[in-house]
C-alpha atoms as a PDB file:
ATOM      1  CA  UNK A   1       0.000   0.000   0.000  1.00  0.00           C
ATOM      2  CA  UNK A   2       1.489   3.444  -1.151  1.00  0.00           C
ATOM      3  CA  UNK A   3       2.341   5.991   1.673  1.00  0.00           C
ATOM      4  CA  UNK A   4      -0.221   8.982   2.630  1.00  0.00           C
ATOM      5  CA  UNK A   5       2.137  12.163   2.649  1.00  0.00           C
ATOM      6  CA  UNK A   6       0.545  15.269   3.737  1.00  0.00           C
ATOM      7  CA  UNK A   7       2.337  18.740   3.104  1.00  0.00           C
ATOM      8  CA  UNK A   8       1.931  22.261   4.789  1.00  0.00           C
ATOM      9  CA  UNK A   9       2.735  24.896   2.986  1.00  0.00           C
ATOM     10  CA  UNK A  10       2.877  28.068   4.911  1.00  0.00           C
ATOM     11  CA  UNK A  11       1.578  31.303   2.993  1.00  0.00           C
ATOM     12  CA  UNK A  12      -0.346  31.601  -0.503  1.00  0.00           C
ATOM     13  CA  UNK A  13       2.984  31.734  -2.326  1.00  0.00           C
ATOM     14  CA  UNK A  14       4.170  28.794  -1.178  1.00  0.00           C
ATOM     15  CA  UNK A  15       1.120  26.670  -1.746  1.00  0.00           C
ATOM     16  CA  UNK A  16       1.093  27.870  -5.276  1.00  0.00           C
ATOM     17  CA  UNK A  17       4.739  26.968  -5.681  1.00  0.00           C
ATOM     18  CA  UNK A  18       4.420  23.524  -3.970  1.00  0.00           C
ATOM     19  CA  UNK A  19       1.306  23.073  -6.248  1.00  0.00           C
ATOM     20  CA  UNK A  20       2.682  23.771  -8.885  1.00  0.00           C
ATOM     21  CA  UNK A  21       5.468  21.333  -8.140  1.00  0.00           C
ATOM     22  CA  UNK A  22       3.586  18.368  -6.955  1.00  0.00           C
ATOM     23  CA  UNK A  23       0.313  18.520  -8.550  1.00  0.00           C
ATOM     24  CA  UNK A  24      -1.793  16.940  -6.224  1.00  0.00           C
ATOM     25  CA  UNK A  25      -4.058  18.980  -4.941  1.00  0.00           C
ATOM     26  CA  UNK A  26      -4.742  16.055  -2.462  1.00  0.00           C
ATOM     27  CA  UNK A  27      -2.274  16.278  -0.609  1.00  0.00           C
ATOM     28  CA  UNK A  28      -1.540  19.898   0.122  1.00  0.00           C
ATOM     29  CA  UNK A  29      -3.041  21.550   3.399  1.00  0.00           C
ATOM     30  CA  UNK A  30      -2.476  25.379   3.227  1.00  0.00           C
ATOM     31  CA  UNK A  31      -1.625  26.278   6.738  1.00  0.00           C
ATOM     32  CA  UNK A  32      -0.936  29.944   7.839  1.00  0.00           C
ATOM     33  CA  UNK A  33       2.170  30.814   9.194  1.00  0.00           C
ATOM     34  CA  UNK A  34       2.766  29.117  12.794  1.00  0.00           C
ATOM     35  CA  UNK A  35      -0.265  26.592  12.017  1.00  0.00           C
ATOM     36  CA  UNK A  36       1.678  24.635  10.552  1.00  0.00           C
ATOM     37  CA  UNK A  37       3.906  23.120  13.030  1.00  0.00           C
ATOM     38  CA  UNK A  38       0.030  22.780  15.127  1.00  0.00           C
ATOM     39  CA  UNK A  39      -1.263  21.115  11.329  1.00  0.00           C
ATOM     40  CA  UNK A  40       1.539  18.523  10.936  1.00  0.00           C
ATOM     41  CA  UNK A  41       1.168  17.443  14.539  1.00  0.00           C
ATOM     42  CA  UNK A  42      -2.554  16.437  13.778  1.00  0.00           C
ATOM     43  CA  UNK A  43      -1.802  15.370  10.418  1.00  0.00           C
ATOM     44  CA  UNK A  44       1.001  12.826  11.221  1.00  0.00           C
ATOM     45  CA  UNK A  45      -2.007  10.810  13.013  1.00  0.00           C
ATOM     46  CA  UNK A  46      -3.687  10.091   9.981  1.00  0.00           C
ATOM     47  CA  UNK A  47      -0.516  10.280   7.487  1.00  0.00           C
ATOM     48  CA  UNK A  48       2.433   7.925   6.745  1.00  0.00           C
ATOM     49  CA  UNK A  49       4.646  11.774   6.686  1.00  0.00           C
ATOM     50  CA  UNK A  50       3.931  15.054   6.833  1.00  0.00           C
ATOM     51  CA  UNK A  51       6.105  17.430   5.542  1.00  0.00           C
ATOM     52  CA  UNK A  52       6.011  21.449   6.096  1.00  0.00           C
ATOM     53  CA  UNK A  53       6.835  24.048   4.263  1.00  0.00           C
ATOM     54  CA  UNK A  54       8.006  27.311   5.921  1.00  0.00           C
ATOM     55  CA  UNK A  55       9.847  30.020   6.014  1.00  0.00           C
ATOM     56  CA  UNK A  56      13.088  30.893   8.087  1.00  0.00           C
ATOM     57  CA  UNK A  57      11.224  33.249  10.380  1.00  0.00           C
ATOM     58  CA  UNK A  58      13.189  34.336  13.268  1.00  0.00           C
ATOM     59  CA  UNK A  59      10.261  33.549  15.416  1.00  0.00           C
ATOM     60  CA  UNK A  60       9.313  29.845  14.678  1.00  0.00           C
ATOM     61  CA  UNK A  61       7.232  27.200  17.198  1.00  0.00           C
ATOM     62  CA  UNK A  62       9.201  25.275  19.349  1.00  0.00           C
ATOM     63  CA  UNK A  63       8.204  21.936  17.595  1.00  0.00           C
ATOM     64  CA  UNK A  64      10.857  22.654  15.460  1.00  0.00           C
ATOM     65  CA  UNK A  65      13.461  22.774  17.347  1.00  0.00           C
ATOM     66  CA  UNK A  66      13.147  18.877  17.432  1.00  0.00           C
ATOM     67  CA  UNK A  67      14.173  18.918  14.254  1.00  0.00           C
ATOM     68  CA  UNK A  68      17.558  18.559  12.917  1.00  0.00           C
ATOM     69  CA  UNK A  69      19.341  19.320   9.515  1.00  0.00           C
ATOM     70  CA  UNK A  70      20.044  16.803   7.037  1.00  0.00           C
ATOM     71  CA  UNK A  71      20.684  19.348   3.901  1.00  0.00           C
ATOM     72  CA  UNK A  72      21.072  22.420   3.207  1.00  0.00           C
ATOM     73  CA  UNK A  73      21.316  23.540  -0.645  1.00  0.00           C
ATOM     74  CA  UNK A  74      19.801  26.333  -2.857  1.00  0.00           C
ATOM     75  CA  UNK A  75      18.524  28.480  -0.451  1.00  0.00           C
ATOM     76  CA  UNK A  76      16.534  25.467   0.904  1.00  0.00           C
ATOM     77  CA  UNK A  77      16.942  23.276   4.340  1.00  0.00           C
ATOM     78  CA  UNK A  78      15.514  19.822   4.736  1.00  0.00           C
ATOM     79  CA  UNK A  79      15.011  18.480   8.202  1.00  0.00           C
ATOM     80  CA  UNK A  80      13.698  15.991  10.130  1.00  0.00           C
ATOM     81  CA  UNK A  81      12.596  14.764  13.633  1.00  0.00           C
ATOM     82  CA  UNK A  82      14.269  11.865  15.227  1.00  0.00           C
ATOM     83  CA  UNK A  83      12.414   9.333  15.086  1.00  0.00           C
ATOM     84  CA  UNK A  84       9.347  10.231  13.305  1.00  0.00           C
ATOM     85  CA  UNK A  85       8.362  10.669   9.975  1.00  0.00           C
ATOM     86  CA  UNK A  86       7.670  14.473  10.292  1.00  0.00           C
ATOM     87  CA  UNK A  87       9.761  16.687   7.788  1.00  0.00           C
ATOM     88  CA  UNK A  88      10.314  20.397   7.434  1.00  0.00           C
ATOM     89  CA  UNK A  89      11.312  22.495   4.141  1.00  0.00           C
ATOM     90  CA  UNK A  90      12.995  25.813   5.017  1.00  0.00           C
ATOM     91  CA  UNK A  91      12.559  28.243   2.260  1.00  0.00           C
ATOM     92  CA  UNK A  92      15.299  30.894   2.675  1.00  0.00           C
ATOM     93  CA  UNK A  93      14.584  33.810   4.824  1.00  0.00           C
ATOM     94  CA  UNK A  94      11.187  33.984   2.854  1.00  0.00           C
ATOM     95  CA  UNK A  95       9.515  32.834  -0.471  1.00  0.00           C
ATOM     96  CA  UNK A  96      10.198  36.457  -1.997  1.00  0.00           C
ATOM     97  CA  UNK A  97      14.257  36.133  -1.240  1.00  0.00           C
ATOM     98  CA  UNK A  98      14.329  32.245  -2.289  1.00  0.00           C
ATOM     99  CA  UNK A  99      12.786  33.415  -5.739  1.00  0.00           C
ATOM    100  CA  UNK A 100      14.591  36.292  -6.307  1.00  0.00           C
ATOM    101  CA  UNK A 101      17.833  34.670  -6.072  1.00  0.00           C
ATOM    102  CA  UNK A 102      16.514  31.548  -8.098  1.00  0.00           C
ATOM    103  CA  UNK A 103      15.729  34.129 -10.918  1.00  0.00           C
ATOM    104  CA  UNK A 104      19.145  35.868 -10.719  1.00  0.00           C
ATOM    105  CA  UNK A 105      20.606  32.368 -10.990  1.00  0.00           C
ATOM    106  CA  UNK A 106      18.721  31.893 -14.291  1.00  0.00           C
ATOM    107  CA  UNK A 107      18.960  35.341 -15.662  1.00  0.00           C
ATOM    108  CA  UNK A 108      15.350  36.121 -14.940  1.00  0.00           C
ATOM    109  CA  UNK A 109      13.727  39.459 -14.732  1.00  0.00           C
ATOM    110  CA  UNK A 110      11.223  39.380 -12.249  1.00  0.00           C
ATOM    111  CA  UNK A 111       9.736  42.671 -13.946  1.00  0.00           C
ATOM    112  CA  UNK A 112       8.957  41.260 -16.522  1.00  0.00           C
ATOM    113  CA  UNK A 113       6.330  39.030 -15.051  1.00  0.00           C
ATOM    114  CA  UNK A 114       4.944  42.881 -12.876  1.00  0.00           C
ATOM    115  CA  UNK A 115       7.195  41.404  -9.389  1.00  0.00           C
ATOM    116  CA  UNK A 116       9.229  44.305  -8.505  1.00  0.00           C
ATOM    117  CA  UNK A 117      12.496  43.181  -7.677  1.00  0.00           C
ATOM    118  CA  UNK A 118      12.665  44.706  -3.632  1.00  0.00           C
ATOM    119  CA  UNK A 119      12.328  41.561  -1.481  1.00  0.00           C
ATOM    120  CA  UNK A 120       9.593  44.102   1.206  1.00  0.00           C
ATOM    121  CA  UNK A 121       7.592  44.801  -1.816  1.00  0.00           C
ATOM    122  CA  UNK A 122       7.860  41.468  -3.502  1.00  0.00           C
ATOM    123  CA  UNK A 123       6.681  39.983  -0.196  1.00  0.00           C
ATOM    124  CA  UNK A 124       3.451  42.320   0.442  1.00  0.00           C
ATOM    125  CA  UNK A 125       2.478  41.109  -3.308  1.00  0.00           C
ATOM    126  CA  UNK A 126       3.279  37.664  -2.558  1.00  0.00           C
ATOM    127  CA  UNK A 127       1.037  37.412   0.784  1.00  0.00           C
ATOM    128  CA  UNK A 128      -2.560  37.632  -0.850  1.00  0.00           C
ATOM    129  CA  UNK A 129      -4.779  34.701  -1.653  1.00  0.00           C
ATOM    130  CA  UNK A 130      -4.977  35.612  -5.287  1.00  0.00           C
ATOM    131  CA  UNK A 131      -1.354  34.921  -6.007  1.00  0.00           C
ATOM    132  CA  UNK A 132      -2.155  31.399  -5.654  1.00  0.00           C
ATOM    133  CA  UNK A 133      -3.908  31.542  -9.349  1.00  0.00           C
ATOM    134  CA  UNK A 134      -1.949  34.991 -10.787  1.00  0.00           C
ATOM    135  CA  UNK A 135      -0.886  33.927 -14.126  1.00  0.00           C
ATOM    136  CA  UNK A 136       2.183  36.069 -14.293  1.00  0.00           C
ATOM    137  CA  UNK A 137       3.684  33.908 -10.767  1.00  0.00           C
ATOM    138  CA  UNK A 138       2.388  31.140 -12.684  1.00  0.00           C
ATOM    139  CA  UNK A 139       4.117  31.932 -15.335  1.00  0.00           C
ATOM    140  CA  UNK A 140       7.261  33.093 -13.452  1.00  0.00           C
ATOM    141  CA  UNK A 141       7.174  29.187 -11.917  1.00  0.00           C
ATOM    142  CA  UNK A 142       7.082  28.050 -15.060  1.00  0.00           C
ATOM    143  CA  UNK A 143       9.811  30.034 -16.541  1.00  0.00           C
ATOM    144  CA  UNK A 144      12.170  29.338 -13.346  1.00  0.00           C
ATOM    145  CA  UNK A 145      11.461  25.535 -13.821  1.00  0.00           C
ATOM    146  CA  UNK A 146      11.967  25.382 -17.352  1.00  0.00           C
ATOM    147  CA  UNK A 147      15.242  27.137 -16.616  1.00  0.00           C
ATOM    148  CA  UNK A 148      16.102  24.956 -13.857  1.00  0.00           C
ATOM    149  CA  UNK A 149      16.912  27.230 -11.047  1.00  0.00           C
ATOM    150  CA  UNK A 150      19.036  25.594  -8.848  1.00  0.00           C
ATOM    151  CA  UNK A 151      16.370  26.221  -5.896  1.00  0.00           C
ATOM    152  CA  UNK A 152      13.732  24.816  -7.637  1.00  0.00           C
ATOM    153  CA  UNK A 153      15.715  21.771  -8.727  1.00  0.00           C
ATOM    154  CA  UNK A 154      16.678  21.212  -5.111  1.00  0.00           C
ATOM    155  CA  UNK A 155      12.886  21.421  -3.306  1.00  0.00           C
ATOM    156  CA  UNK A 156      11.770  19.473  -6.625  1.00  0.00           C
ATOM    157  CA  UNK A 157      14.259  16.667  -5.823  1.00  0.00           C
ATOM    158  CA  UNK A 158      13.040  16.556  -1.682  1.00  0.00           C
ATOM    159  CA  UNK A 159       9.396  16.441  -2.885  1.00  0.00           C
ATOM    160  CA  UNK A 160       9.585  14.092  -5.118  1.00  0.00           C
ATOM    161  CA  UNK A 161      11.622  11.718  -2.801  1.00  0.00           C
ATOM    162  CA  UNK A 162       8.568  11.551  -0.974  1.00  0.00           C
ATOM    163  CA  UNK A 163       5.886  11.356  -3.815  1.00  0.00           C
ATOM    164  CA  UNK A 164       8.119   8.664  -5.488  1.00  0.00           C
ATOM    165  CA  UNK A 165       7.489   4.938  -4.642  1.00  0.00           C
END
């Protein structure tokens, strides 16, 4: 019988981007900011693994300081709780700064796509629900895929360990 895996991801930008990635709707639980370390605890009794999706806030529950580092690559950090099967992604300091270096890494103008390129600003566009369908960050996924930024390859790789029988 094939695993359950459940994943978090923390804000709207991150959902889309872990969507977009995955493509199972099924098995993504949007969870807001510190919910999620509350989410996977609930979610791991029902699920095989849970895996979260965060960003390196400076403030972060104290669940995860259970957890301990087994990479760190790309402006991404995979870790994991002893003896469990509970999983954290770290996506840089924040899902604005982990794409804007992704694009620089690929020769990608953010303005093109109407991001401005100020991680503050970037971020306040980034944090409403109706990024999650925008066709420009669509788009801008895409592109940075297609290009393989080295981020992307990297939290591609993790989730698809997972997802992978």
């Amino acid at each position: 019988m094939p695993k359950t895996v459940l994943l978090y991801p923390e804000c709207h930008a991150d959902t889309a981007l872990i969507r977009f990635l995955v493509k199972d709707e099924n098995l993504l639980i949007h969870s807001a900011g510190t919910e999620v370390a509350k989410d996977m605890q609930i979610g791991i009794q029902s699920a095989d693994v849970v895996v979260g999706i965060i960003d390196n806030d400076k403030v972060k529950p104290r669940y995860f300081d259970l957890f301990v580092k087994l990479n760190e690559q790309n402006k991404t950090c995979f870790m994991h709780k002893p003896d469990s099967a509970e999983y954290v992604i770290i996506i840089d300091k924040a899902i604005e700064s982990f794409l804007i270096w992704n694009a620089e890494q690929v020769n990608l103008d953010l303005a093109l796509y109407g991001f401005p390129i100020k991680p503050k600003l970037l971020g306040e566009k980034l944090k409403t629900p109706s990024i999650q369908t925008d066709p420009n960050y669509l788009q801008l996924l895409t592109d940075l895929q297609t290009r393989q930024a080295p981020g992307f390859i990297t939290l591609e790789n993790i989730l698809n360990d997972f997802l992978t029988p």
